[in-house]
C-alpha atoms as a PDB file:
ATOM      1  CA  UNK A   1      -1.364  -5.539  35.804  1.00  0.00           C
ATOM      2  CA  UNK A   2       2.178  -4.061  36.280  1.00  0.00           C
ATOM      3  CA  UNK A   3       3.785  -2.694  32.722  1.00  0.00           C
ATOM      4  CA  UNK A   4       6.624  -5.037  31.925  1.00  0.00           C
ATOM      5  CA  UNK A   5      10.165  -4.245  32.652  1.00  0.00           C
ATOM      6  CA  UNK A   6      12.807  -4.767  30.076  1.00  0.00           C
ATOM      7  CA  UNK A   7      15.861  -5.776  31.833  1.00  0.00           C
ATOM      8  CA  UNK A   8      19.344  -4.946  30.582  1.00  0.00           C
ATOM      9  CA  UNK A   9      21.479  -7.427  29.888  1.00  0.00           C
ATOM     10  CA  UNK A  10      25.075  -7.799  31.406  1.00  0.00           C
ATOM     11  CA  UNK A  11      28.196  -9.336  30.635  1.00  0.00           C
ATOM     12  CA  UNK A  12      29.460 -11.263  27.653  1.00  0.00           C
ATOM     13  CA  UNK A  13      26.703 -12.751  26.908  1.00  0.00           C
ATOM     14  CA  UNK A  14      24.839  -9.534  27.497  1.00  0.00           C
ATOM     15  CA  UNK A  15      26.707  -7.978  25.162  1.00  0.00           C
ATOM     16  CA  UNK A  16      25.959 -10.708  22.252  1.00  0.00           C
ATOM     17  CA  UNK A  17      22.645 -10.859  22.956  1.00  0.00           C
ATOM     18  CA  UNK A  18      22.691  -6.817  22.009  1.00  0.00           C
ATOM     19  CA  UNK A  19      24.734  -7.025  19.009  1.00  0.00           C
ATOM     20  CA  UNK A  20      22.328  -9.735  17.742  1.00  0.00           C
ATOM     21  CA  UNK A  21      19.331  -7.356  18.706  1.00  0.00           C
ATOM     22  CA  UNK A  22      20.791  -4.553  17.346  1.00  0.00           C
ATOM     23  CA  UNK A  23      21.618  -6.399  14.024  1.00  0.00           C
ATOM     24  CA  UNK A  24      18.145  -7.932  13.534  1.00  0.00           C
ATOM     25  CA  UNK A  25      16.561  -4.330  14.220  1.00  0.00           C
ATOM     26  CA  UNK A  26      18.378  -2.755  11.709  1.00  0.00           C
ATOM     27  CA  UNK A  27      17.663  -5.792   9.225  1.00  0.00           C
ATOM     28  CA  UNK A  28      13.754  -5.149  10.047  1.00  0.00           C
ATOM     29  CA  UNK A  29      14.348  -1.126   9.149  1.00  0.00           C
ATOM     30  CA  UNK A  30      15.708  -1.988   6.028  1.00  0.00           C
ATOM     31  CA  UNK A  31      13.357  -4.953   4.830  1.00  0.00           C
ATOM     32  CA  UNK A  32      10.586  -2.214   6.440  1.00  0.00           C
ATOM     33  CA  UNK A  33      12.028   0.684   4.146  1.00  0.00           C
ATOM     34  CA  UNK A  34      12.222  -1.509   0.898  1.00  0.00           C
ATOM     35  CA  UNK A  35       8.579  -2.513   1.904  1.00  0.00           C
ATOM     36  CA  UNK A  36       7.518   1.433   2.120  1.00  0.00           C
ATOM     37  CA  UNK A  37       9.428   2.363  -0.962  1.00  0.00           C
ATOM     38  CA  UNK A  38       7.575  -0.650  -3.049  1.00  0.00           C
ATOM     39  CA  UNK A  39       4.260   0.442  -1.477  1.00  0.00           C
ATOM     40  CA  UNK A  40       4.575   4.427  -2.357  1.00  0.00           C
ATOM     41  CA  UNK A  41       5.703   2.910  -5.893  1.00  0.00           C
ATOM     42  CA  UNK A  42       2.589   0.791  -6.574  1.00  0.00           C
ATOM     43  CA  UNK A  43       0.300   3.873  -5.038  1.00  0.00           C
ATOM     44  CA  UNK A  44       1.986   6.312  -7.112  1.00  0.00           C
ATOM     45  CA  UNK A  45       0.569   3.867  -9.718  1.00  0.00           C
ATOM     46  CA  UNK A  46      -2.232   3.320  -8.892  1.00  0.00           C
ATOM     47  CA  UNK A  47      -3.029   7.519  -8.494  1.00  0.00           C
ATOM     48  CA  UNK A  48      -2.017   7.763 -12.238  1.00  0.00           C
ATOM     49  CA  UNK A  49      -4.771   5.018 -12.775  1.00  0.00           C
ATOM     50  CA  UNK A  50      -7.295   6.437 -11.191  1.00  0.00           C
ATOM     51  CA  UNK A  51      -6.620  10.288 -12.407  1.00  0.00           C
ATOM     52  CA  UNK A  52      -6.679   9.070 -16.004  1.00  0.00           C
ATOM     53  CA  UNK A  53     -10.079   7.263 -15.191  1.00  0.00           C
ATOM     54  CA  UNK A  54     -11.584  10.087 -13.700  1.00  0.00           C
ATOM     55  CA  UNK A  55     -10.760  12.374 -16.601  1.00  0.00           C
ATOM     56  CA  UNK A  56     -12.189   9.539 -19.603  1.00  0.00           C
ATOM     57  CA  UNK A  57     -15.096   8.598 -17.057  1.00  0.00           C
ATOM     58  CA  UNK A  58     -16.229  12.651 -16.811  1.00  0.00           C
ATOM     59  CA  UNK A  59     -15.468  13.380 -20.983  1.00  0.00           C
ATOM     60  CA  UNK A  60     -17.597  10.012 -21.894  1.00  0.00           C
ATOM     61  CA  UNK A  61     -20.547  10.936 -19.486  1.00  0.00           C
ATOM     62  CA  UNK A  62     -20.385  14.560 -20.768  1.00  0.00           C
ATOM     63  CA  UNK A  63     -20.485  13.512 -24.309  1.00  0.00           C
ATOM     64  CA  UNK A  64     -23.176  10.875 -23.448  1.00  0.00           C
ATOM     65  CA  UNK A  65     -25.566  13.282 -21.942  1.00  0.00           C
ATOM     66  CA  UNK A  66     -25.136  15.377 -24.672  1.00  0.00           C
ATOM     67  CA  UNK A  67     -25.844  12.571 -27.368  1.00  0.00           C
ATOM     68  CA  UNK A  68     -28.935  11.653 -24.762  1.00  0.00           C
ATOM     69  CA  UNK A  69     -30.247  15.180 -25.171  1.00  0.00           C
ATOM     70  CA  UNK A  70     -29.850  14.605 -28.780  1.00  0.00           C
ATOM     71  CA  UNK A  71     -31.711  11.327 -29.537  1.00  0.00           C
ATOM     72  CA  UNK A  72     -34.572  12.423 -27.084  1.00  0.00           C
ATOM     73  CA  UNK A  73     -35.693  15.362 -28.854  1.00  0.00           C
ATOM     74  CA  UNK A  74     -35.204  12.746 -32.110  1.00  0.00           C
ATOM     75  CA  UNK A  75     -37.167  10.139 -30.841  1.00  0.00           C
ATOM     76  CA  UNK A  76     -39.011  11.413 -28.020  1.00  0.00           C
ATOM     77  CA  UNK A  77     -38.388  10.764 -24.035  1.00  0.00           C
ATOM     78  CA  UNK A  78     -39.504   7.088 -24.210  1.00  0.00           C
ATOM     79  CA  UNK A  79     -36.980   6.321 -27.127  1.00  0.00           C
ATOM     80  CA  UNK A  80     -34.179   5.265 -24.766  1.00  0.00           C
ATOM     81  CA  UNK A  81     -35.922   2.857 -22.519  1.00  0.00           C
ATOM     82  CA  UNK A  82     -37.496   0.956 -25.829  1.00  0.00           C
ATOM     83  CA  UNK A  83     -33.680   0.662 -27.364  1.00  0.00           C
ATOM     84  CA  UNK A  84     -31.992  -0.406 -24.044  1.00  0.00           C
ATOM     85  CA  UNK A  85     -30.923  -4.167 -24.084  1.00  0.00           C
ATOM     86  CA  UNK A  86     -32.539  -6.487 -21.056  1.00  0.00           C
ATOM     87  CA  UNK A  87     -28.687  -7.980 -20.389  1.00  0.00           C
ATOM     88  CA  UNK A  88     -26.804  -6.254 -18.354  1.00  0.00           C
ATOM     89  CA  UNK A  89     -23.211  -5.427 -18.067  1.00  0.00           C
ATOM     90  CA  UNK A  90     -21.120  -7.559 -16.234  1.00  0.00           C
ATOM     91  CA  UNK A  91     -17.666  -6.199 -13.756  1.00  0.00           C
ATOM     92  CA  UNK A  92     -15.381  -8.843 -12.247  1.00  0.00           C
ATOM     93  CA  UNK A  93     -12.432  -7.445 -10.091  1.00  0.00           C
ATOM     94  CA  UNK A  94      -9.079  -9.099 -10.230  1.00  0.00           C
ATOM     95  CA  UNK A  95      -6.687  -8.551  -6.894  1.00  0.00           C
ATOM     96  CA  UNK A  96      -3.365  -8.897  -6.102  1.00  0.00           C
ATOM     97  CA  UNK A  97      -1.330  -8.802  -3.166  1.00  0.00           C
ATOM     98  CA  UNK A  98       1.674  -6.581  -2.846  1.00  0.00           C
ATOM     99  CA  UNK A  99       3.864  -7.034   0.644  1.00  0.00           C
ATOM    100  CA  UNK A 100       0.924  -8.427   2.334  1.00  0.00           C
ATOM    101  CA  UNK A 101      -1.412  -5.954   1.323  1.00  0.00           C
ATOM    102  CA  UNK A 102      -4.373  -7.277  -0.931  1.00  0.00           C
ATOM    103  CA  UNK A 103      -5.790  -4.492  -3.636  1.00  0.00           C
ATOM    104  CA  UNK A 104      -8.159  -4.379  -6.396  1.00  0.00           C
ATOM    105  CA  UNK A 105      -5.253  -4.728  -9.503  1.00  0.00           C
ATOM    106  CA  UNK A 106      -7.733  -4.768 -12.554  1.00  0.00           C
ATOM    107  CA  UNK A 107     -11.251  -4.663 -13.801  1.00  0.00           C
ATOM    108  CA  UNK A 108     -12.876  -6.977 -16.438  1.00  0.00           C
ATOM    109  CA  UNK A 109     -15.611  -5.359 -18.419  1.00  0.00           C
ATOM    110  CA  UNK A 110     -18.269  -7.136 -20.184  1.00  0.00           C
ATOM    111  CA  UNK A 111     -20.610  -4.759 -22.607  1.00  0.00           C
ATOM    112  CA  UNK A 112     -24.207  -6.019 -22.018  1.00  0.00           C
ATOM    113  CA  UNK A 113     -25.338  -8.139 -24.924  1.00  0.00           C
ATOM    114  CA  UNK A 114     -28.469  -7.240 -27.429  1.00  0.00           C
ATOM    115  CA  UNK A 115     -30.499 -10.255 -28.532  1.00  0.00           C
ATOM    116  CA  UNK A 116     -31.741 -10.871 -31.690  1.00  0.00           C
ATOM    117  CA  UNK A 117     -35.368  -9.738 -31.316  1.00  0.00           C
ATOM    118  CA  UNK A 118     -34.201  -6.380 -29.146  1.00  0.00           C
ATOM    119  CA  UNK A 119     -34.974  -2.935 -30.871  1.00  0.00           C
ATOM    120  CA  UNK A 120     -31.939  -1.335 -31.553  1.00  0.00           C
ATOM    121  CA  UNK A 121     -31.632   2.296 -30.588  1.00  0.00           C
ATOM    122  CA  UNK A 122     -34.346   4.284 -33.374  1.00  0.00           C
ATOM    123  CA  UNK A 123     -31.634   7.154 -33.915  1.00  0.00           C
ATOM    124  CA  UNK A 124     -27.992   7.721 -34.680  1.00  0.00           C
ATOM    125  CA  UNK A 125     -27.958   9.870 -31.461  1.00  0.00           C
ATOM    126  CA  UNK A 126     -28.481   7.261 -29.316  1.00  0.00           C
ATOM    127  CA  UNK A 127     -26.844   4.919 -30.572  1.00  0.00           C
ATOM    128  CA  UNK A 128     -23.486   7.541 -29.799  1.00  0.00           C
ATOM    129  CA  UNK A 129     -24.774   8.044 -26.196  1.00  0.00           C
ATOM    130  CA  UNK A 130     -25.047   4.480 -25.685  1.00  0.00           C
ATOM    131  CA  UNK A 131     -21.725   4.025 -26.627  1.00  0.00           C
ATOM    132  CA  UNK A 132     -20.300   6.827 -24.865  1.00  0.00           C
ATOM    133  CA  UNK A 133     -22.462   5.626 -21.758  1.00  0.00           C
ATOM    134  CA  UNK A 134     -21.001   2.475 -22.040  1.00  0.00           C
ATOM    135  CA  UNK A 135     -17.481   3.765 -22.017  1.00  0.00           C
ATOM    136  CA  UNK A 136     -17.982   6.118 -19.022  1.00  0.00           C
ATOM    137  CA  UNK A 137     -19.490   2.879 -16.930  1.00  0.00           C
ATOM    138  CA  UNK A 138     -16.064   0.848 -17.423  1.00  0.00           C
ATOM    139  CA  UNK A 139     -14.064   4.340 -16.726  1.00  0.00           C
ATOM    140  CA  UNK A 140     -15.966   4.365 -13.474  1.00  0.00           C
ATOM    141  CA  UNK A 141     -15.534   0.781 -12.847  1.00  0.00           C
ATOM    142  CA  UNK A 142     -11.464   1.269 -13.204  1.00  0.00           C
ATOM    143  CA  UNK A 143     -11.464   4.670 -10.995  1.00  0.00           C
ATOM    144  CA  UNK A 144     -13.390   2.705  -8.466  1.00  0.00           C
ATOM    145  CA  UNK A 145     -10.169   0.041  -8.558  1.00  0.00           C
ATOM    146  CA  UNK A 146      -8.081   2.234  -8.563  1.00  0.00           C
ATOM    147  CA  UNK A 147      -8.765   4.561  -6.006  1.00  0.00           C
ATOM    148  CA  UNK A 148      -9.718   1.695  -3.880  1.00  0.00           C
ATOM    149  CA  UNK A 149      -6.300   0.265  -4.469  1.00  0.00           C
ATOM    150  CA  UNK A 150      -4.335   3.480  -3.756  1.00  0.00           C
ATOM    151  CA  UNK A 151      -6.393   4.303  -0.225  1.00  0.00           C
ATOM    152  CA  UNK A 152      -5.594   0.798   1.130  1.00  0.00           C
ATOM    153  CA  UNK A 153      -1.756   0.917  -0.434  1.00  0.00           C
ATOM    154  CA  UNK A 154      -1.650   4.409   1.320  1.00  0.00           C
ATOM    155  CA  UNK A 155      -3.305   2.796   4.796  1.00  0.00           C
ATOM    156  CA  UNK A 156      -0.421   0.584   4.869  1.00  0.00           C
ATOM    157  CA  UNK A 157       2.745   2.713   3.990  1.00  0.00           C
ATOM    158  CA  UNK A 158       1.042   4.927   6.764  1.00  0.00           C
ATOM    159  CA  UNK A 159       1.521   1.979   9.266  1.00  0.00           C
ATOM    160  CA  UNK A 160       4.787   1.020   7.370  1.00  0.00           C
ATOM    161  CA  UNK A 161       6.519   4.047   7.675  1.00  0.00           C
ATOM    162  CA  UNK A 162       4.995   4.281  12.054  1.00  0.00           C
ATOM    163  CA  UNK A 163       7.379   0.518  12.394  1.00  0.00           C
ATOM    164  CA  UNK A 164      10.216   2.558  10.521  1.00  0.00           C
ATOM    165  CA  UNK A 165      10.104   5.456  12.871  1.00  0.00           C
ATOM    166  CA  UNK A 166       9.610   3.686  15.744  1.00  0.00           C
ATOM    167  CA  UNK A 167      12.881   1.449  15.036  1.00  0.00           C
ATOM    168  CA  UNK A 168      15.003   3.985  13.875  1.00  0.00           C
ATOM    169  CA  UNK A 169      14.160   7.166  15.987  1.00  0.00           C
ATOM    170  CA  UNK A 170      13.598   4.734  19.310  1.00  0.00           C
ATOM    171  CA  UNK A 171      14.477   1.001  19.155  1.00  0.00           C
ATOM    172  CA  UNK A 172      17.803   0.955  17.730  1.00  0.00           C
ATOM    173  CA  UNK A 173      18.968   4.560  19.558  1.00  0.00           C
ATOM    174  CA  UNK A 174      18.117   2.642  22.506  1.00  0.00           C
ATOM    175  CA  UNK A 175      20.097  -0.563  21.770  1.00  0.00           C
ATOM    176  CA  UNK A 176      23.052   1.529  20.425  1.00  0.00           C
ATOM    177  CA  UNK A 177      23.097   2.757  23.881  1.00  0.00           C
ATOM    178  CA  UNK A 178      22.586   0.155  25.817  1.00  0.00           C
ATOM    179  CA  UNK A 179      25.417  -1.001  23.550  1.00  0.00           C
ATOM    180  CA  UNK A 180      28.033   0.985  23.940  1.00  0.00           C
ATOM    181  CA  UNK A 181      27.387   1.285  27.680  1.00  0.00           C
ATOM    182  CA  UNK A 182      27.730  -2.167  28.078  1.00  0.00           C
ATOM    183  CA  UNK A 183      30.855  -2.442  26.343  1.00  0.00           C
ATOM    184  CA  UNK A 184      32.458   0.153  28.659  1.00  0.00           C
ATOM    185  CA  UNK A 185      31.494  -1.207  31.546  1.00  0.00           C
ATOM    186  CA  UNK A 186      33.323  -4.710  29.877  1.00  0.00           C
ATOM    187  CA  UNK A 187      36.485  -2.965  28.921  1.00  0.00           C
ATOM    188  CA  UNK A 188      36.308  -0.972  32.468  1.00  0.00           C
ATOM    189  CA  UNK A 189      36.346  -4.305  33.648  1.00  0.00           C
ATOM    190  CA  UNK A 190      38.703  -5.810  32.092  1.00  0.00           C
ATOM    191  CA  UNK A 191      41.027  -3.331  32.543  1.00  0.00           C
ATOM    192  CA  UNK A 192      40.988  -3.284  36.193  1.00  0.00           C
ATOM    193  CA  UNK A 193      41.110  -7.348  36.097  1.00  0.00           C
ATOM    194  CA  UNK A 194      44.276  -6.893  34.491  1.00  0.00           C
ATOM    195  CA  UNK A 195      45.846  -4.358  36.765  1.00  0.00           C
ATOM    196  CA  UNK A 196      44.743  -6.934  39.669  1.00  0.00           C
ATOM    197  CA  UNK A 197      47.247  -9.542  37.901  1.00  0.00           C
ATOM    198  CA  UNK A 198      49.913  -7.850  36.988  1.00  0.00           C
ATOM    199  CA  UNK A 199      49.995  -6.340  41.017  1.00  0.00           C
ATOM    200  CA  UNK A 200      49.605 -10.176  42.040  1.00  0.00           C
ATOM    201  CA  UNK A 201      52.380 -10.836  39.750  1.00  0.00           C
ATOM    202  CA  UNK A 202      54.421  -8.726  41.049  1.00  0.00           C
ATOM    203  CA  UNK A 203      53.597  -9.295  44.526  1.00  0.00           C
ATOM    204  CA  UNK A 204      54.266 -12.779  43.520  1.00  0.00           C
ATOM    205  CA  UNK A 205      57.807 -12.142  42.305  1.00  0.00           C
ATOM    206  CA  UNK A 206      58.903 -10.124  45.310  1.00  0.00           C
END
């Protein structure tokens, strides 16, 4: 199949028909550009979010492992599987959408709940690493979201910021010239259509 040729248009109309082009191209590059700046804004975000979870997620695991160490050699190795609760802890995701672009926003955490009859960790040091484990699961939970939001945020700015290029480096250039060529051609036009009267005119007169 033969590539499609884009013909030029001619004339008044022609020349309409490129002003409105040009116009609507230019409206796209700026809606496009308010699009990429709101993007980069909202990943810029959404980096903070996720730096700040890495660093609580590796300081609470740290500490818990070190609490872990603790209440083993307190307790002995089985002590932490007797005190762990059968529930488990529960993560829902809320999304949003930003310019099209649907993203992980939030995380809700729910702590796993001990019943009644459960043993309850047998040593102070446990009881701190389960906490501190506890906190380091949710910190992973929100670096999760938030890395996950700022890689698809990025894929799109990456594609927003292609449609910018392409219109302002290519499509309007191109319309510009197309443009201004067309209007010369009109006014060359013109021009001679009026030297043609007045030399009727005149040949009219004599």
């Amino acid at each position: 199949m033969s590539p499609r040729v884009r013909r030029t248009p001619t004339g008044r109309a022609g020349r309409l028909r490129l002003r409105r082009s040009l116009a609507t191209a230019q409206r796209g590059a700026d809606l496009l550009e308010r699009k990429l700046r709101l993007l980069l804004d909202r990943e810029h975000s959404a980096r903070e979010a996720a730096r700040a979870a890495d660093r609580v997620w590796r300081e609470r695991l740290a500490e818990a492992e070190t609490w872990l160490v603790r209440g083993v050699l307190l307790g002995g190795e089985s002590a932490p599987l007797r005190a762990a609760p059968a529930d488990r802890a529960r993560v829902d995701v809320r999304w949003a959408v930003l310019m099209g672009v649907r993203h992980p926003a939030a995380v809700d955490w729910t702590d796993p709940v001990r019943g009644a009859a459960e043993p309850t960790p047998p040593n102070t040091a446990l009881a701190h690493a389960e906490t501190a484990y506890r906190a380091a699961l949710r910190a992973a939970a929100e670096l999760a979201v938030h890395g996950t939001a700022a890689d698809l945020l990025a894929a799109e700015s990456a594609r927003t910021r292609q449609r910018v290029r392409a219109l302002r480096r290519h499509w309007i250039p191109r319309l510009r010239d197309e443009l201004a060529a067309l209007e010369l051609a009109l006014e060359e036009s013109e021009h001679e259509e009026a030297v043609r009267r007045r030399w009727a005119a005149t040949r009219g007169g004599a």
